[in-house]
C-alpha atoms as a PDB file:
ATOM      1  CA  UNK A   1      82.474 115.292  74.379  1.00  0.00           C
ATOM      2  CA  UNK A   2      83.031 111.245  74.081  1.00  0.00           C
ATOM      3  CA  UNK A   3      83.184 109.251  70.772  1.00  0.00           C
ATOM      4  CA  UNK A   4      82.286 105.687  70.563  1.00  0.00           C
ATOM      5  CA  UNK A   5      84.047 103.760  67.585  1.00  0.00           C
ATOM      6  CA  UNK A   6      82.785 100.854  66.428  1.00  0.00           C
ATOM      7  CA  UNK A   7      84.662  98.343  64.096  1.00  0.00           C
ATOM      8  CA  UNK A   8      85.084  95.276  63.261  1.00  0.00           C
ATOM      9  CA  UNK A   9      81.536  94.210  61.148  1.00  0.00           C
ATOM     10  CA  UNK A  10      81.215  92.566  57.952  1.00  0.00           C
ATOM     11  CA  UNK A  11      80.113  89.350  56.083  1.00  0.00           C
ATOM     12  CA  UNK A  12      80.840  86.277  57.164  1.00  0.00           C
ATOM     13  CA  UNK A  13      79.234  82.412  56.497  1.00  0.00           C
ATOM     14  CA  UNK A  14      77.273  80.820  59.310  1.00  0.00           C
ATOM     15  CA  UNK A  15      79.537  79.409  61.502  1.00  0.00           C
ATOM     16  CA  UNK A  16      82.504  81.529  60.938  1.00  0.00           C
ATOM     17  CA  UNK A  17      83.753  84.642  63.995  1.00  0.00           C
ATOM     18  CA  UNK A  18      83.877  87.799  63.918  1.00  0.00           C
ATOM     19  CA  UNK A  19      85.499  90.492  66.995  1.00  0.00           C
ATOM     20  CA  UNK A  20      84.101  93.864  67.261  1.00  0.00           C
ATOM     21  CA  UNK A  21      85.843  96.760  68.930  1.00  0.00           C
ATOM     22  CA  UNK A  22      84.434  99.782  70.252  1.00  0.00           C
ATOM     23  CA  UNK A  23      86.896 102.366  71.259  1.00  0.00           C
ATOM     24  CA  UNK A  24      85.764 105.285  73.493  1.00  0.00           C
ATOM     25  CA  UNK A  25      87.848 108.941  73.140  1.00  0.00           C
ATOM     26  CA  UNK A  26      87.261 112.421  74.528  1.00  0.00           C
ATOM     27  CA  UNK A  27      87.603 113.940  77.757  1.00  0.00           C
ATOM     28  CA  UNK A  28      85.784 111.999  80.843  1.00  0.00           C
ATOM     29  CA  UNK A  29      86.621 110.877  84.012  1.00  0.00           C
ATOM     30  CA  UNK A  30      85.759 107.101  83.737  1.00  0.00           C
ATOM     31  CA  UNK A  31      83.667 104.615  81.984  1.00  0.00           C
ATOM     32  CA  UNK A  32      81.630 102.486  83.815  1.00  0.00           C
ATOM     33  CA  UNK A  33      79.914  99.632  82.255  1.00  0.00           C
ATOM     34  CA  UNK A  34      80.120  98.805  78.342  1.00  0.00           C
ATOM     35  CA  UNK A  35      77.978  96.835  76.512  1.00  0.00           C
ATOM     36  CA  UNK A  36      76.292  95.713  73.478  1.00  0.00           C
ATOM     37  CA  UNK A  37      73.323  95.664  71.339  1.00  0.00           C
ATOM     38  CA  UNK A  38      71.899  95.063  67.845  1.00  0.00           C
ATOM     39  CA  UNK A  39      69.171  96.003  65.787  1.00  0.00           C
ATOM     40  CA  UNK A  40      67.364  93.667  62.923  1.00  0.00           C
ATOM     41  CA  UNK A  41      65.407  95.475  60.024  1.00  0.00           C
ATOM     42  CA  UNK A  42      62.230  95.714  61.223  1.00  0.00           C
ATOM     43  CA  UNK A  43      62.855  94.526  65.142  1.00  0.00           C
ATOM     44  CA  UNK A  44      63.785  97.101  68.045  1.00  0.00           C
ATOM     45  CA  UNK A  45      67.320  97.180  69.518  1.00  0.00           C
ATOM     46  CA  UNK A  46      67.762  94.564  71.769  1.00  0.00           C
ATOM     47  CA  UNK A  47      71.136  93.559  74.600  1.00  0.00           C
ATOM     48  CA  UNK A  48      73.718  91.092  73.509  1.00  0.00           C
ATOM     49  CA  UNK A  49      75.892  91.390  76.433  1.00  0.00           C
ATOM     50  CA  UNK A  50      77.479  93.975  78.988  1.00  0.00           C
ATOM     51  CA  UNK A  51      80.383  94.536  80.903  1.00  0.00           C
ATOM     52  CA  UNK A  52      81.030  96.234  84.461  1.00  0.00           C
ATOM     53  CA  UNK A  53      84.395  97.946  84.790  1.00  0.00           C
ATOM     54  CA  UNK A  54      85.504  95.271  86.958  1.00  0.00           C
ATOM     55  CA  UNK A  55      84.554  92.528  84.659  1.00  0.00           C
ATOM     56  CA  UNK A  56      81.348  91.187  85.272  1.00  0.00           C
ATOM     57  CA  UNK A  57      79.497  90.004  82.476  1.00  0.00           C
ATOM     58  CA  UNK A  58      75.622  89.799  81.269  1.00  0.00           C
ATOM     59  CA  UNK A  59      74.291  87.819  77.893  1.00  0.00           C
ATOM     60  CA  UNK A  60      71.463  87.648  75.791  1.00  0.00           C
ATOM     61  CA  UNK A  61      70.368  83.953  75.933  1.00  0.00           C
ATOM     62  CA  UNK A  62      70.674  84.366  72.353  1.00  0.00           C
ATOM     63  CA  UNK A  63      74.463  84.442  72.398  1.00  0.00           C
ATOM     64  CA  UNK A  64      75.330  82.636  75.729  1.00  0.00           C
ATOM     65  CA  UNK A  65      78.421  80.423  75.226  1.00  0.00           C
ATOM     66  CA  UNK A  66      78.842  81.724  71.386  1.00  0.00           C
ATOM     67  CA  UNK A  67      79.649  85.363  72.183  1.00  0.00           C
ATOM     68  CA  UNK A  68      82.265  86.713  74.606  1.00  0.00           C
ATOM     69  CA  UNK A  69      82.777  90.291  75.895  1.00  0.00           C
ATOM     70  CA  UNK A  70      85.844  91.622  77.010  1.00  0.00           C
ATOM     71  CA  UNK A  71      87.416  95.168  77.821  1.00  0.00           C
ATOM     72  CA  UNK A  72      90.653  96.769  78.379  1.00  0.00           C
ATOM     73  CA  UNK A  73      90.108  99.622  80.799  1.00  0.00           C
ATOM     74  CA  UNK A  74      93.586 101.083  79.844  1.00  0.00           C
ATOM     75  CA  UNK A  75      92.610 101.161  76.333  1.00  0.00           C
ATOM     76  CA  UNK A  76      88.740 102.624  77.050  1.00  0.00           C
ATOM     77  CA  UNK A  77      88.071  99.945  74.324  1.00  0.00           C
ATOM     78  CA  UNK A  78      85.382  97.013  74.367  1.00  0.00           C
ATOM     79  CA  UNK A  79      85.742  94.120  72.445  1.00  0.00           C
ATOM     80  CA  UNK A  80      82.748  91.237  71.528  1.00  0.00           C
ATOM     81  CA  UNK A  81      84.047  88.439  70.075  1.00  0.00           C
ATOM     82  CA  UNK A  82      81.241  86.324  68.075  1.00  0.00           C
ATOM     83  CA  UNK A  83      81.905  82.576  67.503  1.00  0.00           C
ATOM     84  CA  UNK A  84      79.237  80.187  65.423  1.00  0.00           C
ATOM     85  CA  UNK A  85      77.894  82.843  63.878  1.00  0.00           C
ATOM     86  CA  UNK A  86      74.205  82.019  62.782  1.00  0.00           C
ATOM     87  CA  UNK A  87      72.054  84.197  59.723  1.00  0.00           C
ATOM     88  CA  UNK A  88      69.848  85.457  62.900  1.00  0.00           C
ATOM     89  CA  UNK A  89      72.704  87.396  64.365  1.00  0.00           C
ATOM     90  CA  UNK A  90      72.807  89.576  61.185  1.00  0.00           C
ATOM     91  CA  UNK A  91      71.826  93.557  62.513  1.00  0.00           C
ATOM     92  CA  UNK A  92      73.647  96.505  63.192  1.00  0.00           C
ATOM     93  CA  UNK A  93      75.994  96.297  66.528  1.00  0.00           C
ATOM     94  CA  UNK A  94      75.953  99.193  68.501  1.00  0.00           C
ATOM     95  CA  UNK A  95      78.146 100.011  71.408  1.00  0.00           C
ATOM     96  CA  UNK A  96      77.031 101.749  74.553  1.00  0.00           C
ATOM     97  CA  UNK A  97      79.342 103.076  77.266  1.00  0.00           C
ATOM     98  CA  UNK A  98      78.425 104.691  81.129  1.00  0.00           C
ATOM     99  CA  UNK A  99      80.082 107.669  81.254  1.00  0.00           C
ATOM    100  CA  UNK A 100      81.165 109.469  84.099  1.00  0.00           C
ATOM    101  CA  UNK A 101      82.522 112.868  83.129  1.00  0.00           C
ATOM    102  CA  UNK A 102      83.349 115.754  85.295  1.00  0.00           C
ATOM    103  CA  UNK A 103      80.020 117.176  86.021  1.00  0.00           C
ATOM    104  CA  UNK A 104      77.752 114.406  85.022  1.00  0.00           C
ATOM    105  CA  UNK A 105      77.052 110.622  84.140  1.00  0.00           C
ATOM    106  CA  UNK A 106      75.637 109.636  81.010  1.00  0.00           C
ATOM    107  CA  UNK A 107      75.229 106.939  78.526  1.00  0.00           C
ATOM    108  CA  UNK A 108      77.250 107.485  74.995  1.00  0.00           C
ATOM    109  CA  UNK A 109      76.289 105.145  71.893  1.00  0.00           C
ATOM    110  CA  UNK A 110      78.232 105.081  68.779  1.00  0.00           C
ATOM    111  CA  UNK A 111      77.584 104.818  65.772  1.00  0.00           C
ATOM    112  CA  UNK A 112      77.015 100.876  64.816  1.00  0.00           C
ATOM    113  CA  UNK A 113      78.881  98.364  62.768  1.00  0.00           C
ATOM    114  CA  UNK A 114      77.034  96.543  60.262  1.00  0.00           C
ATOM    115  CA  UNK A 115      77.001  92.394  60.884  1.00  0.00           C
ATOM    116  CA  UNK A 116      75.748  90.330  58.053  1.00  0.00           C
ATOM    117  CA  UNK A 117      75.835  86.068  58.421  1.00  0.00           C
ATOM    118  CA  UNK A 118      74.920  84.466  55.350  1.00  0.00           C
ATOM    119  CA  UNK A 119      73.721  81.107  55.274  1.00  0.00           C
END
C-alpha cells in the first residue's frame, strides 16, 4: 500500500509564504503525475495545480504566478510553494499522486494539511 504525507500547513498573515510537501512511501512501481487541491468549509474540493513526472505544470487561475509546484522524482515527494498568500486561500491542502503499482494504476490522496491566511 502507498502513503501520502502531507506537511507543511499553518497560519500565516496575508501576504506571507508558505511550502507544502507531500511525501509518497510504500511499495509501487512509479508515480505519475502529482498534484494539488483544497477544500473551503462549505465549498467542494477544487485543483490548485499538478505536475507530470516530467515536469509539466497545470494552475488554478486562482494561484497562477503566486503558487509554484515542484517535485523531486528521487525523493517521491511534491512540493507547492505559496507566495502572497490571500485569506481566500485558507482550506485544507490535499495531495494526490498517479500511482502505478505492480498490478494496477490508481490515484492515492493523503490525508490534508490545514492552511489558514488571516487578514
Amino acid at each position: 500500500q502507498v502513503q501520502l504525507v502531507e506537511s507543511g500547513g499553518g497560519l500565516v498573515q496575508a501576504g506571507g509564504s508558505l511550502r507544502l510537501s507531500c511525501a509518497a512511501s510504500g511499495s509501487f512501481f512509479s508515480i505519475n503525475a502529482m498534484g494539488w487541491y483544497r477544500q473551503a468549509p462549505g465549498k467542494q474540493r477544487e485543483l490548485v495545480a499538478t505536475i507530470t513526472r516530467g515536469g509539466s505544470t497545470n494552475y488554478a487561475d486562482s494561484v497562477e504566478g503566486r503558487f509554484t509546484i515542484t517535485r523531486e522524482n528521487a525523493k517521491n515527494t511534491a512540493y507547492l510553494q505559496m507566495n502572497s498568500l490571500k485569506p481566500e486561500d485558507t482550506a485544507v491542502y490535499y495531495c494526490d499522486a498517479g500511482i502505478a503499482a505492480f498490478t494496477r494504476a490508481y490515484d492515492q490522496w493523503g490525508q490534508g494539511t490545514q492552511v489558514t491566511v488571516s487578514s
